[in-house]
N, C-alpha and C. Protein backbone atom coordinates (compact mmCIF):
# COMPACT_ATOMS: atom_id res chain seq x y z
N UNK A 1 19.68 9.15 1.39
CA UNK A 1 19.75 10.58 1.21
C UNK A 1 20.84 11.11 2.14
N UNK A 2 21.56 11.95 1.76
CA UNK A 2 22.71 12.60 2.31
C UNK A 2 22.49 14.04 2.67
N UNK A 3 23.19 14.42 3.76
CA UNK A 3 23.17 15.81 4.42
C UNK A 3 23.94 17.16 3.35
N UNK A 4 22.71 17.87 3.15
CA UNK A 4 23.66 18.83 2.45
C UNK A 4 24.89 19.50 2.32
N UNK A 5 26.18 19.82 1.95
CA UNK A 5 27.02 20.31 2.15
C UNK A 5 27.34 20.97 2.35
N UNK A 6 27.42 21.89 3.73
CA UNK A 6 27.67 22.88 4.35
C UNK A 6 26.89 22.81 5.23
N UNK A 7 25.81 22.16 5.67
CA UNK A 7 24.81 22.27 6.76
C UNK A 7 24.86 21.39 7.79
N UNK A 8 24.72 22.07 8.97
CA UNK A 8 24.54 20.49 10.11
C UNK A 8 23.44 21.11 10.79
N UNK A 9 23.41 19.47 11.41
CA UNK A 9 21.77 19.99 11.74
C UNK A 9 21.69 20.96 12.69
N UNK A 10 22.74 21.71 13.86
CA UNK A 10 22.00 22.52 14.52
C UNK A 10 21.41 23.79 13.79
N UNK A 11 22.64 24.25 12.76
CA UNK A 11 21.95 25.36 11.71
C UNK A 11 20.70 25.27 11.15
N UNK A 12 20.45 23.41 10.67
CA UNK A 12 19.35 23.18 10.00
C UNK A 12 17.69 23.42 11.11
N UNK A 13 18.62 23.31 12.18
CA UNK A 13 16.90 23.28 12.96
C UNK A 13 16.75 24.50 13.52
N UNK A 14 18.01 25.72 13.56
CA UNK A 14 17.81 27.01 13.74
C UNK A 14 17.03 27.43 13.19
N UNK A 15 17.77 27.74 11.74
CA UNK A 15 16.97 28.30 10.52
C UNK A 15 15.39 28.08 9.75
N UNK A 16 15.35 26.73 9.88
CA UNK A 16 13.81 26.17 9.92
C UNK A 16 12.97 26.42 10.87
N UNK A 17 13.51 26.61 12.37
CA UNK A 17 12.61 26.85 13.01
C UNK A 17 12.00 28.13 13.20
N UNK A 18 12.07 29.23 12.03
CA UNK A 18 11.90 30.40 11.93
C UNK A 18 10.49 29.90 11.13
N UNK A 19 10.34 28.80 10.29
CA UNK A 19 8.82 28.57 9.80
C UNK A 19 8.26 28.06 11.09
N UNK A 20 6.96 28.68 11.28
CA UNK A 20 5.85 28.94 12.16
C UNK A 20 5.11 27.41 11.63
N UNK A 21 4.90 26.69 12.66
CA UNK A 21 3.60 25.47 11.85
C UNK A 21 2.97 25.48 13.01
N UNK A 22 1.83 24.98 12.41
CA UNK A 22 0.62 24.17 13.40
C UNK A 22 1.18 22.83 14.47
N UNK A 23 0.28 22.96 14.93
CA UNK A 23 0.30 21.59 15.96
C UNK A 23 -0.97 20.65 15.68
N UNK A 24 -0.92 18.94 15.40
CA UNK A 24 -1.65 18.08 15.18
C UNK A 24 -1.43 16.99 16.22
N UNK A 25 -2.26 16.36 16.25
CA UNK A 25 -2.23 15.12 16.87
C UNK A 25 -2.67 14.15 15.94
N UNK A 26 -2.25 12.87 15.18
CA UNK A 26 -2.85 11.90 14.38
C UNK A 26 -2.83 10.92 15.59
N UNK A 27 -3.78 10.01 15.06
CA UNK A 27 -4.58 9.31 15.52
C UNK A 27 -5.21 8.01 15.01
N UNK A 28 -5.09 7.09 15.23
CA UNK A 28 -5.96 5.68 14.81
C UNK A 28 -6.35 4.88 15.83
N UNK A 29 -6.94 3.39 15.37
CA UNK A 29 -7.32 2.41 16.77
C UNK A 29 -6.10 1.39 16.42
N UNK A 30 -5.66 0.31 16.82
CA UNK A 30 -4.90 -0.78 17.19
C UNK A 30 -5.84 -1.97 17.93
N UNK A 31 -6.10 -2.95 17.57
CA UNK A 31 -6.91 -3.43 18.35
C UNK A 31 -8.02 -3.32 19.36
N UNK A 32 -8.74 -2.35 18.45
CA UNK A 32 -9.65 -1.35 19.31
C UNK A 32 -9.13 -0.47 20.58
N UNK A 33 -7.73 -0.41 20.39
CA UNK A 33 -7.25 0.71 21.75
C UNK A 33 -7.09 1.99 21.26
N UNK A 34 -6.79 3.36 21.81
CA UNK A 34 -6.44 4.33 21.15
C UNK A 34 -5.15 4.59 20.81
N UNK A 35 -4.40 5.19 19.30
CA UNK A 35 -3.27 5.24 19.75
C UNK A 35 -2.76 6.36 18.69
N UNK A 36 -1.86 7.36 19.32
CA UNK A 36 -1.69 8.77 18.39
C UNK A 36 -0.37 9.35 18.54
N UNK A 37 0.31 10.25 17.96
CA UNK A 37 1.28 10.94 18.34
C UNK A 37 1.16 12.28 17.69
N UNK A 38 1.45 13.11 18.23
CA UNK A 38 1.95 14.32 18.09
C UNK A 38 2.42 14.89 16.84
N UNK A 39 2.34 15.99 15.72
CA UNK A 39 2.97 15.55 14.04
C UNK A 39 2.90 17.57 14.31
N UNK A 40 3.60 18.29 13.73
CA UNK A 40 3.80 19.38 13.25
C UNK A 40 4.13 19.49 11.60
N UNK A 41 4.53 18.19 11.07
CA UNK A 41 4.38 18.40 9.66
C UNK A 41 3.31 17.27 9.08
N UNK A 42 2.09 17.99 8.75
CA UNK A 42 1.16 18.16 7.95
C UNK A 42 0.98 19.34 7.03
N UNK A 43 0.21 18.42 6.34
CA UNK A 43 0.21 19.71 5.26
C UNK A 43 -1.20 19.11 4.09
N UNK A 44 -1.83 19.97 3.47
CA UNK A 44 -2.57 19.95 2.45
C UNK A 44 -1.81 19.53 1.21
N UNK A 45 -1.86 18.65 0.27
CA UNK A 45 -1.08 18.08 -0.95
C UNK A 45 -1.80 18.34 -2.03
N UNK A 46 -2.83 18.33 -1.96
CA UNK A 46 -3.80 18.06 -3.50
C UNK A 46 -5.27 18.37 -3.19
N UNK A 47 -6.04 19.33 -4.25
CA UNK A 47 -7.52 19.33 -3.75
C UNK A 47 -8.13 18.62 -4.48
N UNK A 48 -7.89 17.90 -5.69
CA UNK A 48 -8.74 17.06 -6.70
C UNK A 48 -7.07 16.03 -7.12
N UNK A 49 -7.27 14.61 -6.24
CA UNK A 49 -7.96 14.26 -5.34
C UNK A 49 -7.27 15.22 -4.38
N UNK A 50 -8.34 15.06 -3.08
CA UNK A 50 -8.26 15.53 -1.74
C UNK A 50 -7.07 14.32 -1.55
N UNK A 51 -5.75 15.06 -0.77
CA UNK A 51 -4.75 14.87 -0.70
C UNK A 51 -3.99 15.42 0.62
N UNK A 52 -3.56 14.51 2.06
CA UNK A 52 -2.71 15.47 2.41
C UNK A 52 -1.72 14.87 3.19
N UNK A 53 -0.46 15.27 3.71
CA UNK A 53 0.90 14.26 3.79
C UNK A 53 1.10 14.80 5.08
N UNK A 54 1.61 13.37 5.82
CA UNK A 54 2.12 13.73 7.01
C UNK A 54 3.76 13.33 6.95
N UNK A 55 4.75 13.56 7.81
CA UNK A 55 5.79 13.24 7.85
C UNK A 55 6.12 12.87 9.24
N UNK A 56 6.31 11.54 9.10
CA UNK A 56 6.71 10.90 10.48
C UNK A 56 8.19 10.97 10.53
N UNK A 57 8.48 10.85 12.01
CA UNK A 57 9.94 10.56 12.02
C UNK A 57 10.48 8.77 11.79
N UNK A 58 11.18 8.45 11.80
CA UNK A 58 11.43 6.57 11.58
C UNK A 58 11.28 6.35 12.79
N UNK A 59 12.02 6.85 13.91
CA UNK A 59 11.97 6.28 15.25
C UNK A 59 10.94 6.05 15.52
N UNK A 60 9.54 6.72 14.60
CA UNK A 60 8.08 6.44 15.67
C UNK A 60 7.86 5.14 15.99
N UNK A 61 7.17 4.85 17.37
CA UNK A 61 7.31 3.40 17.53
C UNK A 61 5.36 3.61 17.74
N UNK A 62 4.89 4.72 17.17
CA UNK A 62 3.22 4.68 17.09
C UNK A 62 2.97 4.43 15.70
N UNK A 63 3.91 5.02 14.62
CA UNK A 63 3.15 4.95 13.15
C UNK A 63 3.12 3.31 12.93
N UNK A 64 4.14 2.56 13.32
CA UNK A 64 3.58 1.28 12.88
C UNK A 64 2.71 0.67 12.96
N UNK A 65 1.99 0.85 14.27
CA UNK A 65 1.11 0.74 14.76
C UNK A 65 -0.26 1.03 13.85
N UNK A 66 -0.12 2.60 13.86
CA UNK A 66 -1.25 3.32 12.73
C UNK A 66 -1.40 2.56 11.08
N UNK A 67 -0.44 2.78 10.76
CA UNK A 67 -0.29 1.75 9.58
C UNK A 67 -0.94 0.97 9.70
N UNK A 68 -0.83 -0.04 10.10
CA UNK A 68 -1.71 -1.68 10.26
C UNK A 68 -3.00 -1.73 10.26
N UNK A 69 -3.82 -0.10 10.27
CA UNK A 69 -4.90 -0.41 10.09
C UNK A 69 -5.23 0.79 8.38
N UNK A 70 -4.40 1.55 8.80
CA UNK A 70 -4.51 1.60 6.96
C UNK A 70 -4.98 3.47 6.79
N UNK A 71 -5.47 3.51 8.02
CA UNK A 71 -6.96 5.31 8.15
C UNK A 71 -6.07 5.24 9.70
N UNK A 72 -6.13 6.40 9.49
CA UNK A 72 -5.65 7.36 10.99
C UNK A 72 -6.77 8.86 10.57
N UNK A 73 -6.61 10.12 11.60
CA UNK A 73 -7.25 11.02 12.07
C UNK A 73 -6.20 12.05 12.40
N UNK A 74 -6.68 13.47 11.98
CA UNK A 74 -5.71 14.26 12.34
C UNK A 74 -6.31 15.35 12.49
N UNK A 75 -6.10 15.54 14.26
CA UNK A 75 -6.83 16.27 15.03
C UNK A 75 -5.97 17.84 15.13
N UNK A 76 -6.24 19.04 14.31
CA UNK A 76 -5.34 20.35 14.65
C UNK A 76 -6.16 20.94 16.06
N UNK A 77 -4.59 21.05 16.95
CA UNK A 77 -4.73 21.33 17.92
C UNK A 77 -5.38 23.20 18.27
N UNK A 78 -5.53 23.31 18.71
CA UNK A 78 -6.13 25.00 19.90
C UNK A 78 -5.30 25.32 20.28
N UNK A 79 -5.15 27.02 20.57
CA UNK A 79 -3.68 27.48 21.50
C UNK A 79 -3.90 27.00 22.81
N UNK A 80 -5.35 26.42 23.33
CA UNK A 80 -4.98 25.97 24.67
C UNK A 80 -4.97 24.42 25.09
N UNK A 81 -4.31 23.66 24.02
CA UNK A 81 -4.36 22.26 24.12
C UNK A 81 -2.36 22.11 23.88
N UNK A 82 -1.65 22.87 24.43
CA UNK A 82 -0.09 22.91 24.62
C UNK A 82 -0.37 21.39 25.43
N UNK A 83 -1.10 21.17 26.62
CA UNK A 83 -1.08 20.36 27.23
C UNK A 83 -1.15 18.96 26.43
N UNK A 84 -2.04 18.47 25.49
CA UNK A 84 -2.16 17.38 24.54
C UNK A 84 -1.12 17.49 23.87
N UNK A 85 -0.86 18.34 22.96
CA UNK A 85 0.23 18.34 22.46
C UNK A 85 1.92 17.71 22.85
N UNK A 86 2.00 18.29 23.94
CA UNK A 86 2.97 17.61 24.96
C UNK A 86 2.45 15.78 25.32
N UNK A 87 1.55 15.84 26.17
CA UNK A 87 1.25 14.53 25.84
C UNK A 87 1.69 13.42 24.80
N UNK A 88 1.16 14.00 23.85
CA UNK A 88 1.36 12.87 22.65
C UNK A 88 2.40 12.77 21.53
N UNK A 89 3.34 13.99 22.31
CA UNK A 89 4.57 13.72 21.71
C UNK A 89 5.57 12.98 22.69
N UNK A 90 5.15 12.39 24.05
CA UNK A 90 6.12 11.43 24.58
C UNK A 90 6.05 9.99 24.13
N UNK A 91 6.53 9.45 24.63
CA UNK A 91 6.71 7.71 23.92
C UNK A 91 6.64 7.11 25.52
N UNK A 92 5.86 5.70 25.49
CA UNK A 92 5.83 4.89 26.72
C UNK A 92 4.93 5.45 27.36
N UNK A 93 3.80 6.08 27.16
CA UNK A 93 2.75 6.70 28.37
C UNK A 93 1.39 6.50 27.83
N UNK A 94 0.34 6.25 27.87
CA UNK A 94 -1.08 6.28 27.65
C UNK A 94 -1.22 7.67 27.32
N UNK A 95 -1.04 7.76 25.95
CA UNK A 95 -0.95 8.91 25.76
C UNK A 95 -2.69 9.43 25.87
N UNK A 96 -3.10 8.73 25.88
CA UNK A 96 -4.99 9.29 25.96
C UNK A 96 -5.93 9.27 27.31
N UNK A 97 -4.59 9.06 28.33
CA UNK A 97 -5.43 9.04 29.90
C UNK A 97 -5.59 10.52 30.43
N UNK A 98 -6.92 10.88 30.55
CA UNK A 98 -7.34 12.47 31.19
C UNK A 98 -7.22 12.98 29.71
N UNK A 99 -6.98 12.49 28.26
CA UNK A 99 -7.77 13.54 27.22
C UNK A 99 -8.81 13.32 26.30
N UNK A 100 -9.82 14.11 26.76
CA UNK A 100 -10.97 13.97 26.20
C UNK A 100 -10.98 13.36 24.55
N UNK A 101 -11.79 12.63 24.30
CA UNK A 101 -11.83 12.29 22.48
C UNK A 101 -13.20 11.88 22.18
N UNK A 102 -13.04 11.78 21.03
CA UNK A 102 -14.67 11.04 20.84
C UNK A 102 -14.62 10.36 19.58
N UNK A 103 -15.50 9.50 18.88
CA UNK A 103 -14.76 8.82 17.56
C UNK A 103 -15.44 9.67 16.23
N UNK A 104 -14.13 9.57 14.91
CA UNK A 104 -14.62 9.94 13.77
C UNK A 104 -16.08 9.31 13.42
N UNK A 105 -16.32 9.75 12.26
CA UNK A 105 -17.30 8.84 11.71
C UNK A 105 -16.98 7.55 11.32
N UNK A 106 -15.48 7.20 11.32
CA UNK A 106 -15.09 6.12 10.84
C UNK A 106 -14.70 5.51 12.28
N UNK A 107 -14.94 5.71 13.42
CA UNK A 107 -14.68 5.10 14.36
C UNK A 107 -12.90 5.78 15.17
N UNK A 108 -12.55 6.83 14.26
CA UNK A 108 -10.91 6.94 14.70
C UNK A 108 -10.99 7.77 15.60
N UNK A 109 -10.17 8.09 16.40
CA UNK A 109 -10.14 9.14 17.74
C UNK A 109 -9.98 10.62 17.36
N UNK A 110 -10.48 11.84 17.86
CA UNK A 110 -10.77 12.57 17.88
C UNK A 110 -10.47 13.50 18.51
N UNK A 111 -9.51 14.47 18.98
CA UNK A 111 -9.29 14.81 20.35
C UNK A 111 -10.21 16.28 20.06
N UNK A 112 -10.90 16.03 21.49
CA UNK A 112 -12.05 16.90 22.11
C UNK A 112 -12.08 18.81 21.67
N UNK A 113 -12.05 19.65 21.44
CA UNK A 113 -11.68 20.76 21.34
C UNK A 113 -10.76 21.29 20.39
N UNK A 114 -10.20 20.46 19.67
CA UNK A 114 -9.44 20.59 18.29
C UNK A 114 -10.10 21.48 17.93
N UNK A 115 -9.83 21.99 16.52
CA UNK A 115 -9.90 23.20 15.64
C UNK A 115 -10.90 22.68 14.46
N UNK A 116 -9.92 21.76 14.07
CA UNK A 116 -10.81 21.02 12.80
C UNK A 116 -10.18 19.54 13.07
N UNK A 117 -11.03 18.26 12.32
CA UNK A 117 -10.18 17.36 11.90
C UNK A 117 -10.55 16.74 10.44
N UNK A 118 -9.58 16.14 10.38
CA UNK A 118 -9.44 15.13 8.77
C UNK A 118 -9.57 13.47 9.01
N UNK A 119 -10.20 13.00 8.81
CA UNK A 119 -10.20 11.55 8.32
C UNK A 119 -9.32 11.14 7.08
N UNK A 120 -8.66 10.39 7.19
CA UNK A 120 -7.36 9.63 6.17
C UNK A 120 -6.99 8.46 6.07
N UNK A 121 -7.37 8.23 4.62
CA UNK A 121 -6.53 6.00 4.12
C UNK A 121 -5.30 6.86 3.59
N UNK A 122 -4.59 5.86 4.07
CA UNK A 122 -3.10 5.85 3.82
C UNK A 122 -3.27 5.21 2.08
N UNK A 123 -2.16 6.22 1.38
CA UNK A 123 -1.95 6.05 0.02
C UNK A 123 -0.79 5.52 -0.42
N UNK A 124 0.31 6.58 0.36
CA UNK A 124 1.50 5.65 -0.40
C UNK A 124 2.41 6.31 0.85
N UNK A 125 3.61 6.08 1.09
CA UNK A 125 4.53 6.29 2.00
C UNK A 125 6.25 6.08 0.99
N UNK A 126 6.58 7.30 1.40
CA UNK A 126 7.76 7.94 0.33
C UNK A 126 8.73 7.82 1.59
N UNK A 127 9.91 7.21 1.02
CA UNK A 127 11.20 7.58 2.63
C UNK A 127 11.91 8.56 1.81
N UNK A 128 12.20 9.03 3.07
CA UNK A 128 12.68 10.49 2.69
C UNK A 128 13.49 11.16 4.13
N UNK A 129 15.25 10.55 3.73
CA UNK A 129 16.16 10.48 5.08
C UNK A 129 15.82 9.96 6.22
N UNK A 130 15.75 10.78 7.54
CA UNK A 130 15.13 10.38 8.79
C UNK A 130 13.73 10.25 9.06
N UNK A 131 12.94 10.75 8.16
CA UNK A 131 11.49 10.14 8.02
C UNK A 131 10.65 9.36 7.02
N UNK A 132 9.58 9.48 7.09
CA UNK A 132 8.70 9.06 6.06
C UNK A 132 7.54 9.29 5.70
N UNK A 133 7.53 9.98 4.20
CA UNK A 133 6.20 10.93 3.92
C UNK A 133 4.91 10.11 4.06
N UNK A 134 3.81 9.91 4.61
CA UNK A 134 2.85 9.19 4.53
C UNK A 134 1.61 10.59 3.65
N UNK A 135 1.52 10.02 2.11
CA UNK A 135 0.23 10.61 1.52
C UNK A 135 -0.90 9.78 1.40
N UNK A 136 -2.17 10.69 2.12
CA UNK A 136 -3.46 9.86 2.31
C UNK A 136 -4.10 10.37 1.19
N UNK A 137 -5.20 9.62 1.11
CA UNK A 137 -6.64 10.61 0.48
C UNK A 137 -7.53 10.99 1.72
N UNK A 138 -8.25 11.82 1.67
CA UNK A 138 -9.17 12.48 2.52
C UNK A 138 -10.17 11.74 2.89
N UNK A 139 -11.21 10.84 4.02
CA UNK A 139 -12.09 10.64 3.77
C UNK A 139 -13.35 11.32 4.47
N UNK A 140 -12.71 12.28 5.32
CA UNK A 140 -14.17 12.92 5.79
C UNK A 140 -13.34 14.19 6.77
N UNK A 141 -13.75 14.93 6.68
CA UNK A 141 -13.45 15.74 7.25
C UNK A 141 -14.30 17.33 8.12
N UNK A 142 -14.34 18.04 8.61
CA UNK A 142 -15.28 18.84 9.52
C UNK A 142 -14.48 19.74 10.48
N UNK A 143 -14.97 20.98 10.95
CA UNK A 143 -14.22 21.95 11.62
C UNK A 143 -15.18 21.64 13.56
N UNK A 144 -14.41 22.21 14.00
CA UNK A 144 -14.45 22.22 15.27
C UNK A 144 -14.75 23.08 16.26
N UNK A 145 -14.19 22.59 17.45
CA UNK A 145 -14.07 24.47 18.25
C UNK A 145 -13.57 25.83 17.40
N UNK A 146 -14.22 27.26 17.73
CA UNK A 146 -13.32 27.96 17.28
C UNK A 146 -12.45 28.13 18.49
N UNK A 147 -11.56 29.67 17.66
CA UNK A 147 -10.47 29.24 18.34
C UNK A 147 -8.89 29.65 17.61
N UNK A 148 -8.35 29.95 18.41
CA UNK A 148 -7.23 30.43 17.64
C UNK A 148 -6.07 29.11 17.84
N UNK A 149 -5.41 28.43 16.52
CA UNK A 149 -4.56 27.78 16.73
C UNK A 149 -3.44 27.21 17.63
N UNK A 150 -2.88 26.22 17.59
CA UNK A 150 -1.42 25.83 18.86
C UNK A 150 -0.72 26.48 17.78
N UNK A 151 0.75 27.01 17.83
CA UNK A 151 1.56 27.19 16.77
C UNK A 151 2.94 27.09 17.08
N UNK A 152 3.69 26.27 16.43
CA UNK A 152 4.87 26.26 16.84
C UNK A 152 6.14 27.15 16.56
N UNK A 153 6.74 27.52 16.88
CA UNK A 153 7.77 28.75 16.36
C UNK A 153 9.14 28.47 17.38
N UNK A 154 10.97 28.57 16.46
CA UNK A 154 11.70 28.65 17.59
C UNK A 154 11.44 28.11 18.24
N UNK A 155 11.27 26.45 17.88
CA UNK A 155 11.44 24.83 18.61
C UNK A 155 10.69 25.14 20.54
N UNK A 156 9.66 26.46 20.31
CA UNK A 156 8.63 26.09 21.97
C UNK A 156 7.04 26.55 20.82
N UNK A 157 6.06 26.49 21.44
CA UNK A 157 4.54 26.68 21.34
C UNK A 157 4.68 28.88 21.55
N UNK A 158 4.32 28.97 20.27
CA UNK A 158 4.13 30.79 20.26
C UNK A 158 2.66 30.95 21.04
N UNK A 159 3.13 31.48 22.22
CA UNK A 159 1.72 32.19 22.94
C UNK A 159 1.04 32.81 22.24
N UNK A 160 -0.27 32.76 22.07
CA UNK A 160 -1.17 34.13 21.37
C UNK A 160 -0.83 35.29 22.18
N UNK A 161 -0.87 35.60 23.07
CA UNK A 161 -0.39 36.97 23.30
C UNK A 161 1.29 37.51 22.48
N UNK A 162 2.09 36.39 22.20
CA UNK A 162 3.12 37.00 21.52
C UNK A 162 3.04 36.57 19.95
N UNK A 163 2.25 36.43 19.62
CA UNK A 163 1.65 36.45 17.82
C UNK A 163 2.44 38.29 17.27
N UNK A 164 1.58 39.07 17.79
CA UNK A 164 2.20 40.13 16.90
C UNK A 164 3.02 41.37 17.63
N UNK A 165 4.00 40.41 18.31
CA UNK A 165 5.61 40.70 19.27
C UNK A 165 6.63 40.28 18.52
N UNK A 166 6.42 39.39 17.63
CA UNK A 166 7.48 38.27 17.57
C UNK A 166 8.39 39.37 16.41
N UNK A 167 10.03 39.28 16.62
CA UNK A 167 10.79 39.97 15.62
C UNK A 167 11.48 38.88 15.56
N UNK A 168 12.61 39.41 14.28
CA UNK A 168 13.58 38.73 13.97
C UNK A 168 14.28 38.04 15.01
């Protein structure tokens, strides 16, 4: 896949970063260890079947990992879990030392105070340029703390106090 014509990426990550998304953490085991990263693109795909796609980057050196067992977990973060969030978007660190979790029903990790989470078997995986779409089916899913969302906006975490500040 090729870069559109006329666009480079700093425009491309300006302009996009005017869409507002959530913050997730996915999640699976590896040899019974914990192991997750950080994802802002999720999304709902399909309600019959229950359907929903994550988009990894290629560099991840966690999805391969996740893969190999087939079901990962995808924990939407709280406006006051910036801290996890950060966490588990670095590479080379235990990303699960000092954060609370507990296991799905399927045994997958959980992080503590989330919003809601989803249980997910991996379905099919689409490449698509610098990443790769991973679509699951659903296998269990349940809501959480309440709570007002993490949200990302303009490549930092939108404070709830600046939710209805924010202009052009």
């Amino acid at each position: 896949m090729r870069q559109s014509l006329g666009v480079n990426a700093r425009d491309y990550k300006a302009v996009l970063g005017h869409f507002c998304t959530g913050v997730t953490v996915v999640t699976s085991r590896e040899g019974g260890e914990p192991v997750g990263f950080t994802c802002q693109s999720f999304s709902a795909l399909s309600l019959d079947p229950a359907l929903v796609l994550v988009s990894v980057q290629k560099t991840s050196t966690t999805w391969p990992r996740i893969r190999k067992s087939g079901l990962f977990a995808v924990s939407v973060l709280a406006a006051d879990q910036q801290a996890v969030g950060n966490r588990f978007a670095r590479s080379g660190t235990d990303k699960f030392a000092g954060v609370a979790w507990r296991p799905s029903p399927a045994g997958l990790p959980l992080i503590d105070g989330a919003l809601a989470w989803v249980e997910c078997a991996v379905v099919d995986e689409i490449d698509a340029g610098d990443h790769t779409i991973v679509v699951a089916s659903v296998t269990g899913l349940d809501t959480g703390a309440a709570g007002e969302p993490l949200l990302f906006f303009r490549g930092r975490y939108l404070e709830p106090e600046m939710r209805g500040a924010v202009t052009g």
